[in-house]
PDB file of N, CA and C in Angstrom:
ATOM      1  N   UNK A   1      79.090  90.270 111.699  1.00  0.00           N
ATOM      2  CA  UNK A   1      80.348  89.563 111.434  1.00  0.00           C
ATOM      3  C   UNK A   1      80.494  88.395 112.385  1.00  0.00           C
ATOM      4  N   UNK A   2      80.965  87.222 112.038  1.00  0.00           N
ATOM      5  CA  UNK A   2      80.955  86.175 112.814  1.00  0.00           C
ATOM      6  C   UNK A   2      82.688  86.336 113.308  1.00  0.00           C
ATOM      7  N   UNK A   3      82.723  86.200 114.683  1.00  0.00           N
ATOM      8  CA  UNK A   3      84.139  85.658 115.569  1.00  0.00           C
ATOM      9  C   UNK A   3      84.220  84.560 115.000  1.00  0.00           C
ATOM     10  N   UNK A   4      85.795  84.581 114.806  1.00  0.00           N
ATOM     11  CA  UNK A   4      86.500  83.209 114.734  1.00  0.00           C
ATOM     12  C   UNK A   4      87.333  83.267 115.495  1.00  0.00           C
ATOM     13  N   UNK A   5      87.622  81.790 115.993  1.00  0.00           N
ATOM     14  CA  UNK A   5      88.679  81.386 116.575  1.00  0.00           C
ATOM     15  C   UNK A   5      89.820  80.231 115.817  1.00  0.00           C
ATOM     16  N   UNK A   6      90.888  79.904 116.794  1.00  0.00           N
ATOM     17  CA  UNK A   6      91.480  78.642 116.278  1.00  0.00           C
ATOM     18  C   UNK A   6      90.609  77.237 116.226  1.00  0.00           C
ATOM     19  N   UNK A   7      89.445  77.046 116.968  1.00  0.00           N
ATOM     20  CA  UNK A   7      88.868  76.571 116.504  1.00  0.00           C
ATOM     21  C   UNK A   7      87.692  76.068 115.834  1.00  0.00           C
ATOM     22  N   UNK A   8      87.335  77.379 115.446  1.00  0.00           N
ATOM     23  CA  UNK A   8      86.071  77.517 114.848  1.00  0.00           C
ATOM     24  C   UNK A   8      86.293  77.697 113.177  1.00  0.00           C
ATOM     25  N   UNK A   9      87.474  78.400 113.017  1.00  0.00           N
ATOM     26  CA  UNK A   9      88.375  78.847 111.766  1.00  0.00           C
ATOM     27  C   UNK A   9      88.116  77.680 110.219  1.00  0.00           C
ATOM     28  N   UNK A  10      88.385  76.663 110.688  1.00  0.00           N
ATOM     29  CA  UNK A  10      88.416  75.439 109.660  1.00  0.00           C
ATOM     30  C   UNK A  10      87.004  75.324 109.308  1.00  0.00           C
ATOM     31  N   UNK A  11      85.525  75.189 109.529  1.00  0.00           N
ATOM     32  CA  UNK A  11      84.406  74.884 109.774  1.00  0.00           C
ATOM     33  C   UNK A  11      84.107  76.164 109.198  1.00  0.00           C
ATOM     34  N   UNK A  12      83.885  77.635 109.537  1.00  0.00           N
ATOM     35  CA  UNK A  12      83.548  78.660 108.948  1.00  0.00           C
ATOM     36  C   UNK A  12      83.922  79.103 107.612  1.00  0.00           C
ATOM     37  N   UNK A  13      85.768  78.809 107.574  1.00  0.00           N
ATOM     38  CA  UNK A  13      86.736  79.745 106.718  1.00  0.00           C
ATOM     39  C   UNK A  13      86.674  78.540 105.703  1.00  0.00           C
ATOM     40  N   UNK A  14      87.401  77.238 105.836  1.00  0.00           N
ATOM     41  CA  UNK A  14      88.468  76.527 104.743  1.00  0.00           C
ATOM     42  C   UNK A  14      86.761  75.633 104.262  1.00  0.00           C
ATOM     43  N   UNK A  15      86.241  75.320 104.923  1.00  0.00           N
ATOM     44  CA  UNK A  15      85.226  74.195 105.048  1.00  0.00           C
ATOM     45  C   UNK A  15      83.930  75.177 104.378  1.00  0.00           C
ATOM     46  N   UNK A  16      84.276  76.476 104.127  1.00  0.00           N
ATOM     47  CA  UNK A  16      82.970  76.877 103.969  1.00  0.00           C
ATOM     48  C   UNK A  16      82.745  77.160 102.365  1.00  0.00           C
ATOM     49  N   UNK A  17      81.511  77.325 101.590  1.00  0.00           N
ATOM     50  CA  UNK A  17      80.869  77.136 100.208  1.00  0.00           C
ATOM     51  C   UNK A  17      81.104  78.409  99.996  1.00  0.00           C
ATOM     52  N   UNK A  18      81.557  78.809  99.040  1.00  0.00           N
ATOM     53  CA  UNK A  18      81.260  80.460  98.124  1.00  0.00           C
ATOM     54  C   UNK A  18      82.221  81.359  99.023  1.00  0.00           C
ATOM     55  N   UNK A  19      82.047  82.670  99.143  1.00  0.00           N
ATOM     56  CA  UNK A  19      82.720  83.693  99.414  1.00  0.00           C
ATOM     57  C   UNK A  19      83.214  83.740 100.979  1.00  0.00           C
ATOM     58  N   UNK A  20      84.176  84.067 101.176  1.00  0.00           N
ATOM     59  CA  UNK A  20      84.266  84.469 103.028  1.00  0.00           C
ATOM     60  C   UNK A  20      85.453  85.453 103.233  1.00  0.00           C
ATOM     61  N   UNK A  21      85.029  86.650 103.712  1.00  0.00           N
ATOM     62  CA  UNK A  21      86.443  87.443 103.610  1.00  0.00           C
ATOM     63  C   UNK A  21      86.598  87.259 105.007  1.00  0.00           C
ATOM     64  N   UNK A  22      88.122  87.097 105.350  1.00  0.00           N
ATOM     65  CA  UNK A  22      88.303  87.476 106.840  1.00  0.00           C
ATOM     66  C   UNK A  22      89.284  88.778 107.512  1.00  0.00           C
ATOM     67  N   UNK A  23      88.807  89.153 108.297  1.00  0.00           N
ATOM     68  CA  UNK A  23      89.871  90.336 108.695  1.00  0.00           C
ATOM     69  C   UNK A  23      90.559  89.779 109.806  1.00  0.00           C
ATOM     70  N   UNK A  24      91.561  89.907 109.715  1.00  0.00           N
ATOM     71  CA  UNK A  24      93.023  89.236 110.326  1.00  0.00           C
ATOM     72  C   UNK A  24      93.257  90.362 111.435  1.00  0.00           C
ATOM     73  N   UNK A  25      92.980  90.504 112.678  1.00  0.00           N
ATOM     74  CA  UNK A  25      93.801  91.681 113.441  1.00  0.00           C
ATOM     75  C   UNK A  25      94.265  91.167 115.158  1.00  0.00           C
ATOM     76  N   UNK A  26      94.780  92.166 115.644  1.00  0.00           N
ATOM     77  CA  UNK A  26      95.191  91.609 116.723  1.00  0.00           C
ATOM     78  C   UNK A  26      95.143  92.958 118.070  1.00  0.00           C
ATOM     79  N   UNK A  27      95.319  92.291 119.055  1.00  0.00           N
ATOM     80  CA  UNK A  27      94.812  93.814 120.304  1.00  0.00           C
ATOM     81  C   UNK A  27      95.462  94.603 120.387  1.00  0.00           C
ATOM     82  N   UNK A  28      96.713  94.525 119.815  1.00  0.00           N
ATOM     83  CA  UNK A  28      97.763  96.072 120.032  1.00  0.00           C
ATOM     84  C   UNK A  28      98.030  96.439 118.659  1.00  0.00           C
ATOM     85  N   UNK A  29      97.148  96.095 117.406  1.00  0.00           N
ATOM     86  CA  UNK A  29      96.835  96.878 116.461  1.00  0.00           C
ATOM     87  C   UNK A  29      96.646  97.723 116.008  1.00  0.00           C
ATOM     88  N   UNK A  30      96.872  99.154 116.343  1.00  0.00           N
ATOM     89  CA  UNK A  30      95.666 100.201 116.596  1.00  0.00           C
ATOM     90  C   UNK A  30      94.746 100.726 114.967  1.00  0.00           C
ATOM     91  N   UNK A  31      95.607  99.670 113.929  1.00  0.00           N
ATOM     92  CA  UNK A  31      94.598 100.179 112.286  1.00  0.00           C
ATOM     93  C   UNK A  31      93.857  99.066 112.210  1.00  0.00           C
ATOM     94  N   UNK A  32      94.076  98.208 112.984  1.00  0.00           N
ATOM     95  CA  UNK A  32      92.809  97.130 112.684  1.00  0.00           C
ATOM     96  C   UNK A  32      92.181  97.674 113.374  1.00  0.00           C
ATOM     97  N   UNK A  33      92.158  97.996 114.490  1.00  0.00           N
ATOM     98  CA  UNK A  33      90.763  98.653 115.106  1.00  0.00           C
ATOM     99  C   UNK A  33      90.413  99.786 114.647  1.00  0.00           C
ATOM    100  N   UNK A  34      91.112 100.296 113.951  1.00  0.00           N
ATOM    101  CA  UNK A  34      90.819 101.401 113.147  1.00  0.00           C
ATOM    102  C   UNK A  34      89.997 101.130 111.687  1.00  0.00           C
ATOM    103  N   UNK A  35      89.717 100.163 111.568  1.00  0.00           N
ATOM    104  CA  UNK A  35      89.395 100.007 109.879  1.00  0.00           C
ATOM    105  C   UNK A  35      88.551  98.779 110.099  1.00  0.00           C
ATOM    106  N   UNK A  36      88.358  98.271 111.768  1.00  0.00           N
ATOM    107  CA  UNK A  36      86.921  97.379 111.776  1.00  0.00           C
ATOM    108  C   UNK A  36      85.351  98.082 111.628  1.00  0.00           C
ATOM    109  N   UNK A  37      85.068  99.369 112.032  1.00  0.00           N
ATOM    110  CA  UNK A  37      83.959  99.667 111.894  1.00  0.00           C
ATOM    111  C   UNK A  37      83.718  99.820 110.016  1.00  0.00           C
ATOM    112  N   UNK A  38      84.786  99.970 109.585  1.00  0.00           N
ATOM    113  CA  UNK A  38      84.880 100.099 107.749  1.00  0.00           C
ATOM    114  C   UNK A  38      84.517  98.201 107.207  1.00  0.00           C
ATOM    115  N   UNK A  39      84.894  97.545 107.927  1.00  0.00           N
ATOM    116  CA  UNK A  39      84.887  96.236 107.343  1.00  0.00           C
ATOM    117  C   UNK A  39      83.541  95.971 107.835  1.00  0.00           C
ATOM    118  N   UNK A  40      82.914  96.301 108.907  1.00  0.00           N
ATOM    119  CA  UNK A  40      81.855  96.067 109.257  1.00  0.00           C
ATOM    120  C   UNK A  40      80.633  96.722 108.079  1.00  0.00           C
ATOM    121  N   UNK A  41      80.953  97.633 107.750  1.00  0.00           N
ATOM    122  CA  UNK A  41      80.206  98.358 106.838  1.00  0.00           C
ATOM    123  C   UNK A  41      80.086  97.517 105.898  1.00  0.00           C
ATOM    124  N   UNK A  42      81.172  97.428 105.298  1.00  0.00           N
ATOM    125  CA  UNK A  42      81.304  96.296 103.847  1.00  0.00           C
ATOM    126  C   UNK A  42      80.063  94.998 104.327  1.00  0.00           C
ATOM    127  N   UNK A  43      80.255  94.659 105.386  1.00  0.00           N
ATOM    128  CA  UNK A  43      80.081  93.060 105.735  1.00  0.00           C
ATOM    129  C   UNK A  43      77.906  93.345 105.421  1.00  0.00           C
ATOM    130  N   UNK A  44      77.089  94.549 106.203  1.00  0.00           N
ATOM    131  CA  UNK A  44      76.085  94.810 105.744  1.00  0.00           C
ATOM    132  C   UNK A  44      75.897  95.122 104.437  1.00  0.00           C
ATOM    133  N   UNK A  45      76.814  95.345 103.729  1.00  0.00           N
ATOM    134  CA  UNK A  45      76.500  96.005 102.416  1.00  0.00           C
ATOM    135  C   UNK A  45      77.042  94.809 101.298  1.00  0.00           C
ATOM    136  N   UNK A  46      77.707  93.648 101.495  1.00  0.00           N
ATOM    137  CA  UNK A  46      77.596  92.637 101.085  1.00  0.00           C
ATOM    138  C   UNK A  46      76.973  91.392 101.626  1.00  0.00           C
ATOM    139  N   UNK A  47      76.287  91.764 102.001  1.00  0.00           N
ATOM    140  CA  UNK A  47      74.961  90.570 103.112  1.00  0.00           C
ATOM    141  C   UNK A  47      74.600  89.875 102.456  1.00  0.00           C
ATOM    142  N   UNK A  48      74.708  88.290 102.359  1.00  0.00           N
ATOM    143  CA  UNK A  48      74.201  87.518 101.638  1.00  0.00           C
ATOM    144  C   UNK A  48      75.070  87.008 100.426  1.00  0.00           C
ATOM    145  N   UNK A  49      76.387  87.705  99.947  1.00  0.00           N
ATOM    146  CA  UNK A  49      77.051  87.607  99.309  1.00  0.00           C
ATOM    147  C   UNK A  49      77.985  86.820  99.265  1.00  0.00           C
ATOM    148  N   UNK A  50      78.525  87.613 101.102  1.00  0.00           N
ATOM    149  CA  UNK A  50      80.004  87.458 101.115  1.00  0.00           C
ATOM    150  C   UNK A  50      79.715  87.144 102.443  1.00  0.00           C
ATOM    151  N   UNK A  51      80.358  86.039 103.338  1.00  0.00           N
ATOM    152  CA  UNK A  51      80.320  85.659 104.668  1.00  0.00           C
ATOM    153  C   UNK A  51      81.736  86.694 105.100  1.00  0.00           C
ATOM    154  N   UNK A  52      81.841  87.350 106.216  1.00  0.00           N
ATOM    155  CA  UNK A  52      82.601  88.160 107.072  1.00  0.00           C
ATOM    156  C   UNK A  52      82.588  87.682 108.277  1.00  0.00           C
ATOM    157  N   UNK A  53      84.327  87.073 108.296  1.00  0.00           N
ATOM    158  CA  UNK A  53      84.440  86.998 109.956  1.00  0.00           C
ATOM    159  C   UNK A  53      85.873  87.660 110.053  1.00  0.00           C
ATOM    160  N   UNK A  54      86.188  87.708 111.731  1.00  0.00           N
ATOM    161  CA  UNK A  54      86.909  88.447 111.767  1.00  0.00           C
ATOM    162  C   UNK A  54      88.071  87.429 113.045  1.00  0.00           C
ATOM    163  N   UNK A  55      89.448  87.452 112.543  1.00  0.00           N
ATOM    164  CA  UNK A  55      89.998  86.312 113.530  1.00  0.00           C
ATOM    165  C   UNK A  55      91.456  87.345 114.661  1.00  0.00           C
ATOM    166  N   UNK A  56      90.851  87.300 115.547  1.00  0.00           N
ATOM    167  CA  UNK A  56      91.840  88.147 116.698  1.00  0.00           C
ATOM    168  C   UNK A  56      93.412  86.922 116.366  1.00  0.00           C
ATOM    169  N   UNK A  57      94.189  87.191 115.989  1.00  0.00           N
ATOM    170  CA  UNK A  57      95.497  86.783 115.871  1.00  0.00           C
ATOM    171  C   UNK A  57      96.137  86.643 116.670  1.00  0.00           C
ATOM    172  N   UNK A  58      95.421  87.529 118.427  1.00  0.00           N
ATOM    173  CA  UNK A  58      96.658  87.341 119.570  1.00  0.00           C
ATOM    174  C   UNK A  58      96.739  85.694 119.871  1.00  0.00           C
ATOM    175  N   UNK A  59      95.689  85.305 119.897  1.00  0.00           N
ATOM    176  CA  UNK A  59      95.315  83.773 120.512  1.00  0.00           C
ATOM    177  C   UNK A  59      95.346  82.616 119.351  1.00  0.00           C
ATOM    178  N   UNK A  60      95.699  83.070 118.215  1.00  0.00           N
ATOM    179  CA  UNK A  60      95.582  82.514 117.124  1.00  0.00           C
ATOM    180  C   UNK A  60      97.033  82.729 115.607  1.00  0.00           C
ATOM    181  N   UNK A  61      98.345  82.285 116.269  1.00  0.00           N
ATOM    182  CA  UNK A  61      99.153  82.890 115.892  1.00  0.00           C
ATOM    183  C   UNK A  61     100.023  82.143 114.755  1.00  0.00           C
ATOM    184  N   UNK A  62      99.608  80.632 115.161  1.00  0.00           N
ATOM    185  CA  UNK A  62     100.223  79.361 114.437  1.00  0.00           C
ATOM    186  C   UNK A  62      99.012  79.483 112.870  1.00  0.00           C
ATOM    187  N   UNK A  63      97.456  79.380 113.440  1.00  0.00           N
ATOM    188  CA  UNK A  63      96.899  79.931 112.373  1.00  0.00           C
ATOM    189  C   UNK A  63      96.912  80.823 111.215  1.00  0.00           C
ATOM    190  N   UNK A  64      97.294  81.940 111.766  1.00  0.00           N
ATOM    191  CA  UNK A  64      97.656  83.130 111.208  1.00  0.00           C
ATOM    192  C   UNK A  64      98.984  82.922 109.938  1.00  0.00           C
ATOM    193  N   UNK A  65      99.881  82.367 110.766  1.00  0.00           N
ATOM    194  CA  UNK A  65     101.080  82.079 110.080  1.00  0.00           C
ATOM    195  C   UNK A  65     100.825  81.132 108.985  1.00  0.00           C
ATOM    196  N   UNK A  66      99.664  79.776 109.283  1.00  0.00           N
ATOM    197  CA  UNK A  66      99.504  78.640 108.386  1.00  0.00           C
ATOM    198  C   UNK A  66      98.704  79.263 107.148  1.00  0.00           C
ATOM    199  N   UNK A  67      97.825  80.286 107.468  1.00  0.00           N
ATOM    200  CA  UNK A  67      97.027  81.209 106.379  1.00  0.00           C
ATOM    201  C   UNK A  67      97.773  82.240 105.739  1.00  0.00           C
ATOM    202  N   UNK A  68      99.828  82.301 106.260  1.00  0.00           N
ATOM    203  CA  UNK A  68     100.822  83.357 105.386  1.00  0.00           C
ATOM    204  C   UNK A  68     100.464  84.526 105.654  1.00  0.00           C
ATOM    205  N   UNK A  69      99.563  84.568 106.906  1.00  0.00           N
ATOM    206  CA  UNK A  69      99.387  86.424 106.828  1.00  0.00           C
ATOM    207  C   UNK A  69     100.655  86.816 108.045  1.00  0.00           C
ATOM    208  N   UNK A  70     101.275  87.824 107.039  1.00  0.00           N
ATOM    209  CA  UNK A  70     102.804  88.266 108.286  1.00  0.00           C
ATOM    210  C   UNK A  70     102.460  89.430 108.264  1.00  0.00           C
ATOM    211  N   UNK A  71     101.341  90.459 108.305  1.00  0.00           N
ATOM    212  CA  UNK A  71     101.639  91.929 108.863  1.00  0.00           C
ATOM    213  C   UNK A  71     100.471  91.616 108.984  1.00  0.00           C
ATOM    214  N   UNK A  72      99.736  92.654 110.093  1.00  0.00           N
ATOM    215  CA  UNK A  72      98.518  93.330 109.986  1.00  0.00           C
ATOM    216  C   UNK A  72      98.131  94.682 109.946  1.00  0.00           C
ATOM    217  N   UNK A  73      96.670  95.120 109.828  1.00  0.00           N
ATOM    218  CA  UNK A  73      95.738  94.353 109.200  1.00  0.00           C
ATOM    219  C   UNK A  73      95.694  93.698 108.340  1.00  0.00           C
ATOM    220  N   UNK A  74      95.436  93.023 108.076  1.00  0.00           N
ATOM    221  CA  UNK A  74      95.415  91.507 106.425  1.00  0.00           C
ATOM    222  C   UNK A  74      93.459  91.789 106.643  1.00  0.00           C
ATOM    223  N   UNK A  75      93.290  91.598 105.411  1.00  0.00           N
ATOM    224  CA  UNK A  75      91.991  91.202 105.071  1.00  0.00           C
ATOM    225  C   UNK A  75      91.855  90.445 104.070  1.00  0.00           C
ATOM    226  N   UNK A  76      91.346  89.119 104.188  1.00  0.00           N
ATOM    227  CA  UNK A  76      91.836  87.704 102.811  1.00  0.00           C
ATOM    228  C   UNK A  76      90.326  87.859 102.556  1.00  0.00           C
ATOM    229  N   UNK A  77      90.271  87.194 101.101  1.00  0.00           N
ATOM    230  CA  UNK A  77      89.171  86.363 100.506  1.00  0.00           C
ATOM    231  C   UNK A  77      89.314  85.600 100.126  1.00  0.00           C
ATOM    232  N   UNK A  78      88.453  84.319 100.520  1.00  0.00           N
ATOM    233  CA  UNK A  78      88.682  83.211 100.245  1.00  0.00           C
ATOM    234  C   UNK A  78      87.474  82.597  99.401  1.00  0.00           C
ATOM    235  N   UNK A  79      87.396  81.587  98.573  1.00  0.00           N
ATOM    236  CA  UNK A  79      86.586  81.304  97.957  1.00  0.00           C
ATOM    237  C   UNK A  79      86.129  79.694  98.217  1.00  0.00           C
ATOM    238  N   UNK A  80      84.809  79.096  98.412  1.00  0.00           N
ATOM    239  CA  UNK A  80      85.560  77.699  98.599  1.00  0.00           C
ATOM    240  C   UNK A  80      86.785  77.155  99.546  1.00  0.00           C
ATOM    241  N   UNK A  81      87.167  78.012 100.331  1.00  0.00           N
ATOM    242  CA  UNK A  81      88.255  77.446 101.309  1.00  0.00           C
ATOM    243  C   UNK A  81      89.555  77.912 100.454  1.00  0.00           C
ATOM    244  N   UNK A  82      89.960  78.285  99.824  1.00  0.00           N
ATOM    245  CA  UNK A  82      91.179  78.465  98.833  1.00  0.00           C
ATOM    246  C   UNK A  82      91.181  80.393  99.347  1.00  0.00           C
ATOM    247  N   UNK A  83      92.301  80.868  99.765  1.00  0.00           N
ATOM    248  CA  UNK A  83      92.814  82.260  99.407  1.00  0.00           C
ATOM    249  C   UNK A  83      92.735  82.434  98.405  1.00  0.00           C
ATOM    250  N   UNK A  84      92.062  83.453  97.597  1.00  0.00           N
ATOM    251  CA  UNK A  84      92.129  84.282  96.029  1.00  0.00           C
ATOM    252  C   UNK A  84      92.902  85.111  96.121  1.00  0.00           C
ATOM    253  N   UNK A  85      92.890  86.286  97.238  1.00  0.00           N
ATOM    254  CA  UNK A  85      93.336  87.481  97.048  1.00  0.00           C
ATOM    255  C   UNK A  85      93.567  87.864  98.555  1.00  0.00           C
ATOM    256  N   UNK A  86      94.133  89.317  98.775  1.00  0.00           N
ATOM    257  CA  UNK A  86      94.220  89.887 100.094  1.00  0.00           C
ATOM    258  C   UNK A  86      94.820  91.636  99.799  1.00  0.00           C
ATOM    259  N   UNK A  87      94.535  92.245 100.735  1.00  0.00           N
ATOM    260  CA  UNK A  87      94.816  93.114 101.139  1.00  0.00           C
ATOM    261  C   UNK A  87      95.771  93.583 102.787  1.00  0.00           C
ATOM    262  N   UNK A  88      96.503  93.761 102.471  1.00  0.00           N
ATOM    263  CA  UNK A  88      97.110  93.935 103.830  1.00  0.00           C
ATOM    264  C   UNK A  88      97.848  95.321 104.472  1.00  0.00           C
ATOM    265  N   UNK A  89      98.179  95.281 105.444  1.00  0.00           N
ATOM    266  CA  UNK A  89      99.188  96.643 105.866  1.00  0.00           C
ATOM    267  C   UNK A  89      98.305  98.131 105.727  1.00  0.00           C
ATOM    268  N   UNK A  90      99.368  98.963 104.850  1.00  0.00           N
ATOM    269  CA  UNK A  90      99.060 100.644 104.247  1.00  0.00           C
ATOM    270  C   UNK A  90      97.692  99.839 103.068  1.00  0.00           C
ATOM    271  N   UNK A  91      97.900  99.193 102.779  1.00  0.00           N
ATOM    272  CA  UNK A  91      96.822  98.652 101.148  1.00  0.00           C
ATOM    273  C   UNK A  91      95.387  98.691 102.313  1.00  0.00           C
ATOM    274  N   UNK A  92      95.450  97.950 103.188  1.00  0.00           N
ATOM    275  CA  UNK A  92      93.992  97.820 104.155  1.00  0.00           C
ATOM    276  C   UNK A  92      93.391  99.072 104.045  1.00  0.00           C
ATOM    277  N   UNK A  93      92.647  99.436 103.119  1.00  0.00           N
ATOM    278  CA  UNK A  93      91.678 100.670 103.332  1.00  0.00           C
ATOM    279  C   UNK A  93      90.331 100.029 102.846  1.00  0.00           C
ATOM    280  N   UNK A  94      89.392 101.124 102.905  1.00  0.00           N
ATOM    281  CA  UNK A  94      87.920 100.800 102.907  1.00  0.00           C
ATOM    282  C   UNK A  94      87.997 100.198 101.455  1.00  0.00           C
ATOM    283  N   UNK A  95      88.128 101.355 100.749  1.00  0.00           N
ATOM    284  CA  UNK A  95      88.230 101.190  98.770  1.00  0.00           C
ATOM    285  C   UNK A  95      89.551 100.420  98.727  1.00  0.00           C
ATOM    286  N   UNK A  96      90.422  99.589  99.006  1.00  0.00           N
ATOM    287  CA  UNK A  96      91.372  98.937  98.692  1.00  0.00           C
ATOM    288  C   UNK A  96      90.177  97.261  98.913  1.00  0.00           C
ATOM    289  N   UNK A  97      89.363  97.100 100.188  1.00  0.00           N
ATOM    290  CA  UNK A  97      88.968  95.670 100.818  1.00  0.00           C
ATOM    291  C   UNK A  97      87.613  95.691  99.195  1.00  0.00           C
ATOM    292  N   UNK A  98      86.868  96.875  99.538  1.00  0.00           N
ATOM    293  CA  UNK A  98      85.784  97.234  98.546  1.00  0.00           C
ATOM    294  C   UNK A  98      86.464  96.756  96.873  1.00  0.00           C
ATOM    295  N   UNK A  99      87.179  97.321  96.806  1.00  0.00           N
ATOM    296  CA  UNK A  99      87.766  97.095  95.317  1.00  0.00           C
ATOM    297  C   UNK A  99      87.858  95.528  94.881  1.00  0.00           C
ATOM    298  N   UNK A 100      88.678  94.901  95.693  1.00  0.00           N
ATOM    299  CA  UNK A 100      88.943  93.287  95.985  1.00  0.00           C
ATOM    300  C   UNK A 100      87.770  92.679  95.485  1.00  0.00           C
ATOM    301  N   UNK A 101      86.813  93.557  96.616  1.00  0.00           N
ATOM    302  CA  UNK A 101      85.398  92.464  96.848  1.00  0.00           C
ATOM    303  C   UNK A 101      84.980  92.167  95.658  1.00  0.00           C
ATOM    304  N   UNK A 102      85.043  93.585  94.626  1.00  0.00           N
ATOM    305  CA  UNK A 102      84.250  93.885  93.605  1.00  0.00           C
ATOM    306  C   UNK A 102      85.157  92.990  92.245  1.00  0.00           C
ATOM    307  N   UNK A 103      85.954  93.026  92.513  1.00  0.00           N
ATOM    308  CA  UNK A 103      87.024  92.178  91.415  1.00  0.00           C
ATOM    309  C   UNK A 103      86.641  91.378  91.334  1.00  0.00           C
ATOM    310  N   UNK A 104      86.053  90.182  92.373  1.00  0.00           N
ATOM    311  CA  UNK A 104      86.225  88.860  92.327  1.00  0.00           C
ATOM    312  C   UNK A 104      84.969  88.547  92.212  1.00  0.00           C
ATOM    313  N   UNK A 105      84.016  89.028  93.126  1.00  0.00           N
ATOM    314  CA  UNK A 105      82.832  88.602  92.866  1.00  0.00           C
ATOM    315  C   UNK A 105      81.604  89.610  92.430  1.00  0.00           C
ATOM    316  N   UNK A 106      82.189  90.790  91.549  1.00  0.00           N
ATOM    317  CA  UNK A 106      81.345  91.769  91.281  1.00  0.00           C
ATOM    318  C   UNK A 106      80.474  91.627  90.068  1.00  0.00           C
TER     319      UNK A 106
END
């Protein structure tokens, strides 16, 4: 999974060709850290598919807000730089991010 930051975000996420899901979390999260080793899974098992990064929200908050994500965990897909879809909150599960994936680009 590639780190993002505030400024790496535009260049990876909005700027980037074809698929990119990102997982949205932050350090006093305790289900994003709970449901990163699950996104990590996804991210090998769509290798080549789907680009996976993952953006810590503590340091990155104006971002967060400009991308409309207001709870976490959020997990977006973006296509081409454009949001398609998301998952967020109680919805953030393995088969909720999996399901998404499979909708859009299955």
């Amino acid at each position: 999974m590639i780190v993002v930051d505030k400024n790496t975000f535009e260049e990876e996420v909005l700027k980037a060709n074809g698929w990119v899901l990102v997982d949205y979390w932050s350090d006093g999260c305790e289900p994003c850290k709970a449901l990163m080793p699950d996104v990590e899974e996804l991210a090998k098992k769509y290798e080549g598919k789907v680009k996976f990064c993952k953006l810590n929200t503590t340091k990155a908050r104006r971002l967060a807000i400009s991308q409309r994500v207001l709870g976490l965990p959020t997990i977006a897909l973006y296509k081409d730089g454009q949001k398609v879809d998301e998952v967020t909150k109680e919805d953030a599960t393995k088969a909720n991010i999996e399901a998404m994936i499979e909708k859009h680009i299955g």
